[in-house]
Protein backbone atom coordinates (compact mmCIF):
# COMPACT_ATOMS: atom_id res chain seq x y z
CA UNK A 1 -23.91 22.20 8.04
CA UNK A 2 -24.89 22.87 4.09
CA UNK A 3 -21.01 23.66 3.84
CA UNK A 4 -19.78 20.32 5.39
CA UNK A 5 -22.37 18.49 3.48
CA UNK A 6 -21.45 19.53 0.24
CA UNK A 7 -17.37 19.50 0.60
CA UNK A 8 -18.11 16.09 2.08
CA UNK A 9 -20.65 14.97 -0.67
CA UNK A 10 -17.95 16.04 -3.06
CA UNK A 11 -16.41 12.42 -2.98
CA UNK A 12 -13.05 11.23 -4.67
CA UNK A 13 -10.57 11.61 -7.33
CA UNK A 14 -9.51 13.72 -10.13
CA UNK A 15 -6.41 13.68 -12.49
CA UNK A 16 -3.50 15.69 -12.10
CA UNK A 17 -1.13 15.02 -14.91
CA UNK A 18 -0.73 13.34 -18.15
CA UNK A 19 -4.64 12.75 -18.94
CA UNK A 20 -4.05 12.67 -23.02
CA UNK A 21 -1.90 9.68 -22.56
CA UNK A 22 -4.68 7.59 -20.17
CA UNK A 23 -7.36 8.78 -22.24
CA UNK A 24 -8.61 6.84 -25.31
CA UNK A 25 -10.62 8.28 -28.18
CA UNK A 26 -13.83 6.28 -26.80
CA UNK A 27 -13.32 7.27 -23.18
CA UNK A 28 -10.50 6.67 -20.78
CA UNK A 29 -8.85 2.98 -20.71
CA UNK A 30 -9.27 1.37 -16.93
CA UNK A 31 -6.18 1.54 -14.99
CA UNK A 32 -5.12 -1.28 -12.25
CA UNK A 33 -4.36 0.48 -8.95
CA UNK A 34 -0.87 -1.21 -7.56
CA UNK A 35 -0.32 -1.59 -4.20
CA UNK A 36 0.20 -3.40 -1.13
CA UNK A 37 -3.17 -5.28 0.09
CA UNK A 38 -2.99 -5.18 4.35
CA UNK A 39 -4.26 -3.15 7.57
CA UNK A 40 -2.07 -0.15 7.00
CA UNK A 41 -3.44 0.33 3.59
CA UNK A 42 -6.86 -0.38 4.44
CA UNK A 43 -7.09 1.90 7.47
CA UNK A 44 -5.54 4.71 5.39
CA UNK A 45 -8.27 4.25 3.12
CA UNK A 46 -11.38 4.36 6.04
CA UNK A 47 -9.54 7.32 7.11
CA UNK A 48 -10.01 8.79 4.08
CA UNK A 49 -13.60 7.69 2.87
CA UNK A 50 -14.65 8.71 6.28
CA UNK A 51 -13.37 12.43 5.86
CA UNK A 52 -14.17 13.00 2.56
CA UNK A 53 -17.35 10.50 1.19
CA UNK A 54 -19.24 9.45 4.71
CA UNK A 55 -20.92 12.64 5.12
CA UNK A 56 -22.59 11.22 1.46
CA UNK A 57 -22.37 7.78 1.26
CA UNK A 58 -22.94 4.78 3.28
CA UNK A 59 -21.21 1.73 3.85
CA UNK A 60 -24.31 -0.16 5.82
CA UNK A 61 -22.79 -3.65 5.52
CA UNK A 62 -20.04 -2.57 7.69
CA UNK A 63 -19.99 -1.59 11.89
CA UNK A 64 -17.25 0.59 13.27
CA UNK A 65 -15.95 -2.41 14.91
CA UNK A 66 -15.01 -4.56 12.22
CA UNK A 67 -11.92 -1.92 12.15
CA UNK A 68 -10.84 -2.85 15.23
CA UNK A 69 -11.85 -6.37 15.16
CA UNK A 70 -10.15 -7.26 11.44
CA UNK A 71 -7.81 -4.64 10.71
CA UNK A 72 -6.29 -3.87 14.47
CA UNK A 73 -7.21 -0.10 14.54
CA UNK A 74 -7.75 1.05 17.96
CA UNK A 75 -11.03 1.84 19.48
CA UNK A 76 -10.00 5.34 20.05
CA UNK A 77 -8.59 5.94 16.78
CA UNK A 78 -11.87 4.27 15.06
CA UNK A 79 -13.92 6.74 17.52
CA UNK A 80 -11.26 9.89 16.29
CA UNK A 81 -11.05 9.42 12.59
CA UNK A 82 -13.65 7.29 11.41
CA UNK A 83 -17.02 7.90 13.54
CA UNK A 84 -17.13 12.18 11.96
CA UNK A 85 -19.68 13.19 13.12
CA UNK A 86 -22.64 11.13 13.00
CA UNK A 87 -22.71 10.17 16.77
CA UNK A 88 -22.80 7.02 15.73
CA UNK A 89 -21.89 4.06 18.27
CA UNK A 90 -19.38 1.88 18.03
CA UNK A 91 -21.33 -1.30 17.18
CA UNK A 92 -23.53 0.51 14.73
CA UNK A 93 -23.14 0.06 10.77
CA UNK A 94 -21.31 2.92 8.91
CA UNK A 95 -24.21 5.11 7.57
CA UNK A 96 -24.56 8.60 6.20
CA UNK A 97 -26.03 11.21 8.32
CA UNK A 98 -27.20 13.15 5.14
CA UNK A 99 -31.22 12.71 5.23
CA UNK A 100 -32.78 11.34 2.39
CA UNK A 101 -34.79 14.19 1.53
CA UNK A 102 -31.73 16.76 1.07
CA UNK A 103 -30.08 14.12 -0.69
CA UNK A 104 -32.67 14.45 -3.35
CA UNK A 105 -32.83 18.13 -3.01
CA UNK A 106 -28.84 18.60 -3.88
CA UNK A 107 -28.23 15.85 -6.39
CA UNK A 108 -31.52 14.53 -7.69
CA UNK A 109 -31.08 11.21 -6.15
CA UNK A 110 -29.64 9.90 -2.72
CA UNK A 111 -26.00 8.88 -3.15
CA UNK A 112 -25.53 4.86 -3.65
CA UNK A 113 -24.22 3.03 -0.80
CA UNK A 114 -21.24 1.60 -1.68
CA UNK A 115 -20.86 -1.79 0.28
CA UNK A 116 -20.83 -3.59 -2.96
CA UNK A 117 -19.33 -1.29 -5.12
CA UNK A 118 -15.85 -2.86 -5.88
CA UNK A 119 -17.66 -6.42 -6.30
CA UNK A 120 -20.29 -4.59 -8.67
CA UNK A 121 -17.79 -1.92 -10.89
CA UNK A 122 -14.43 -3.88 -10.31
CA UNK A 123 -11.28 -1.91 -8.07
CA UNK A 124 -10.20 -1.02 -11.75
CA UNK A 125 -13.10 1.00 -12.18
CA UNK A 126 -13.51 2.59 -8.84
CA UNK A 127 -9.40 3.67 -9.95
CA UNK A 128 -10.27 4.66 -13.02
CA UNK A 129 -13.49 6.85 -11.96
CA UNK A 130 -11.47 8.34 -9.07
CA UNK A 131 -8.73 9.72 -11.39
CA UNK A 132 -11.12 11.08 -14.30
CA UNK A 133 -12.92 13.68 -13.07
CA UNK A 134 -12.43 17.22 -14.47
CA UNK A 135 -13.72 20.91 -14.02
CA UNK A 136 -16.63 21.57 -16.05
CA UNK A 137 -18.61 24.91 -15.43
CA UNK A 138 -21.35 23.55 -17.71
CA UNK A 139 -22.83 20.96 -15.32
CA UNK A 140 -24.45 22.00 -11.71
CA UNK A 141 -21.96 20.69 -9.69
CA UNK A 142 -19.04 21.80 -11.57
CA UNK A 143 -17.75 18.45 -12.11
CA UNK A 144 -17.44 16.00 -14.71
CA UNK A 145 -16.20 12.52 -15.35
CA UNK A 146 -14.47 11.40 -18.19
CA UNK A 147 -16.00 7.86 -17.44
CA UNK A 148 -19.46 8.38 -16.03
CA UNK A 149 -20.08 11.34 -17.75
CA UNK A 150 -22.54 13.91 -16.58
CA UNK A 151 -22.40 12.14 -13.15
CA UNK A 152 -24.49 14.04 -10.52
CA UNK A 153 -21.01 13.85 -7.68
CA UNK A 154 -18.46 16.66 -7.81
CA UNK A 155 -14.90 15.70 -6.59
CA UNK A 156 -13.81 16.60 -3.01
CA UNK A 157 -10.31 15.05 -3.47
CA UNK A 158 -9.21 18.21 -6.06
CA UNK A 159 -7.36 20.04 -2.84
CA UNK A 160 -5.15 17.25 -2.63
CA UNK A 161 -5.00 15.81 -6.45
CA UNK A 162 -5.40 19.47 -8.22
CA UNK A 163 -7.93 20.90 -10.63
CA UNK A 164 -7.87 19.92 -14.74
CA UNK A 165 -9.92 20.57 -17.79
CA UNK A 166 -11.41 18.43 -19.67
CA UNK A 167 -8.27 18.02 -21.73
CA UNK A 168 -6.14 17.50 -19.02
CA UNK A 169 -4.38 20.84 -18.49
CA UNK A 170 -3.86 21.48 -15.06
CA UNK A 171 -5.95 24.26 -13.68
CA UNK A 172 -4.35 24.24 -9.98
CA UNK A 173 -1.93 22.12 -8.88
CA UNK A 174 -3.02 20.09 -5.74
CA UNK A 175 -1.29 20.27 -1.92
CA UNK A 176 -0.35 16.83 -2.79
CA UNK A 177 2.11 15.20 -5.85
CA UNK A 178 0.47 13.14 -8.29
CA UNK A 179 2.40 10.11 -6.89
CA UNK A 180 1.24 10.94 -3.31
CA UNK A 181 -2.34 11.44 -4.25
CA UNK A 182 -2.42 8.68 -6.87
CA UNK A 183 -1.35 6.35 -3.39
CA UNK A 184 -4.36 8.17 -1.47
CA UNK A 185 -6.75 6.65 -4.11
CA UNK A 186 -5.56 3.79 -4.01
CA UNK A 187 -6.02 3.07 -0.51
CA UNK A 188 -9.59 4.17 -0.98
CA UNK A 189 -9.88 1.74 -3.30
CA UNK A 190 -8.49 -0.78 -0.65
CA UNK A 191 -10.61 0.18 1.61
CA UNK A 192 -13.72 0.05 -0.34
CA UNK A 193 -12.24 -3.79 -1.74
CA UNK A 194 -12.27 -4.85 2.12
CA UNK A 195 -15.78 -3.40 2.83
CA UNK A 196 -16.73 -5.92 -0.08
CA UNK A 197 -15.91 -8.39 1.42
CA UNK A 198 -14.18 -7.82 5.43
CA UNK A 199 -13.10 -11.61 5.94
CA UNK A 200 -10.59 -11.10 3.63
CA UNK A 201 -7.60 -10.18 5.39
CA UNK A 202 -8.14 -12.81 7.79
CA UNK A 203 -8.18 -15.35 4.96
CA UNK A 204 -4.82 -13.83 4.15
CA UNK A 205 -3.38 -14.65 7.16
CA UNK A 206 -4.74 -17.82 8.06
CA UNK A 207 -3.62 -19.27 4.27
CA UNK A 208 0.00 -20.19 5.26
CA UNK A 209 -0.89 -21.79 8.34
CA UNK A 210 -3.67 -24.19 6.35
CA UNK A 211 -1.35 -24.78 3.39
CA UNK A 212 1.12 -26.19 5.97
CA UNK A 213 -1.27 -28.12 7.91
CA UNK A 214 -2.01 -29.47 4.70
CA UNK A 215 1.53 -30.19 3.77
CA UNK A 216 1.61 -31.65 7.06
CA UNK A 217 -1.01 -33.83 6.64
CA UNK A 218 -0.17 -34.98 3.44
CA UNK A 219 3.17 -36.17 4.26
CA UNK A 220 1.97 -38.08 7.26
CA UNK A 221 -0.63 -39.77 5.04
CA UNK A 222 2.09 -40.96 2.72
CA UNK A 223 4.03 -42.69 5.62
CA UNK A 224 1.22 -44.51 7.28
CA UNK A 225 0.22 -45.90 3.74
CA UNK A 226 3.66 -47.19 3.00
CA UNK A 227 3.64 -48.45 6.98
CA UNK A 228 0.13 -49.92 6.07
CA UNK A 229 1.12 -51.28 2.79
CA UNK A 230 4.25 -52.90 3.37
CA UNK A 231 2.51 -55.80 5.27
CA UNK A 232 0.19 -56.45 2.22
CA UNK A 233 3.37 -56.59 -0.45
């Protein structure tokens, strides 16, 4: 269990290649994640929040079934990939199973939830701190962060991104290419956007049909005021 916890607790990111050239003199310069904002990003992302960060951090403003209900995602896939292993039930908010108490005991304070995250930091940050972590034997984890540094998380995304130091050499490549992990953060970040705020993608798709009801209105308003109006000239 102490095993899972920690490779769990050890959430997100780290650069792979190229770190002189993001990296300013005063810290690193936020980078915009690019990508393409729908369902198949966004359940890509739970996917991967859920096997990497959930064991550690919570998502309490969100239930299991807002996957299925917003985004499509089957109840058996929801119950497969996202609900590890808290037992949770399907109508139940997304919480950590790590107790509060070994929270403190591991890393000093319990980890933040992160509901509110991309609305508090910006998805340019969440990018940024994803991709900036590096291997640092001086701290307790192991881990540093070239934009929150000395932060208390180590970095459970360096088997698929790689291992660097804090100058950006690469210590161990990762099972993944840069351009394939850099896309795996990315839909974290997605994911973590729609948590902020789940309605969203429904927004999305209901736009074009209100923008042409509108069109549709306002056309038929301009006929019946010239079918009005012509009586009065």
């Amino acid at each position: 269990m102490k095993k899972y916890v920690i490779w769990a607790g050890m959430t997100l990111g780290l650069l792979t290649g190229g770190a002189p050239a993001v990296f300013a003199d005063n810290g690193p310069q936020l980078l915009t994640p690019h990508y393409t904002y729908n369902a198949k990003t966004i359940i890509s992302g739970a996917r991967l929040f859920a096997t990497n960060c959930m064991a550690c951090h919570s998502i309490k403003f969100m239930r299991y079934e807002f996957l299925t209900n917003d985004l499509g995602m089957s109840k058996t896939d929801v119950h497969k990939y996202i609900m590890l292993p808290t037992g949770s039930a399907f109508k139940n908010n997304m919480t950590s199973a790590m107790p509060t108490d070994m929270a403190h005991k591991w890393f000093g304070l319990p980890p933040p939830d992160l509901s509110q995250i991309v609305r508090y930091k910006s998805q340019d940050w969440i990018y940024t701190y994803l991709l900036s972590f590096y291997r640092d034997p001086k701290r307790p984890s192991g881990w540093n962060n070239h934009l929150f540094p000395n932060v208390a998380m180590p970095d459970v995304l360096a088997p698929y991104g790689g291992i660097v130091n804090e100058r950006g050499q690469v210590l161990r490549a990762g099972d993944e290419p840069p351009p394939k992990f850099k896309e795996q953060v990315t839909d974290i970040v997605a994911f973590l956007r729609f948590v902020s705020d789940p309605s969203v993608v429904q927004r999305h798709d209901d736009g074009p049909w209100v923008l042409g009801l509108l069109v549709f209105f306002t056309i038929a308003a301009y006929f019946l005021k010239k079918e009005y109006w012509k009586e009065v000239k």
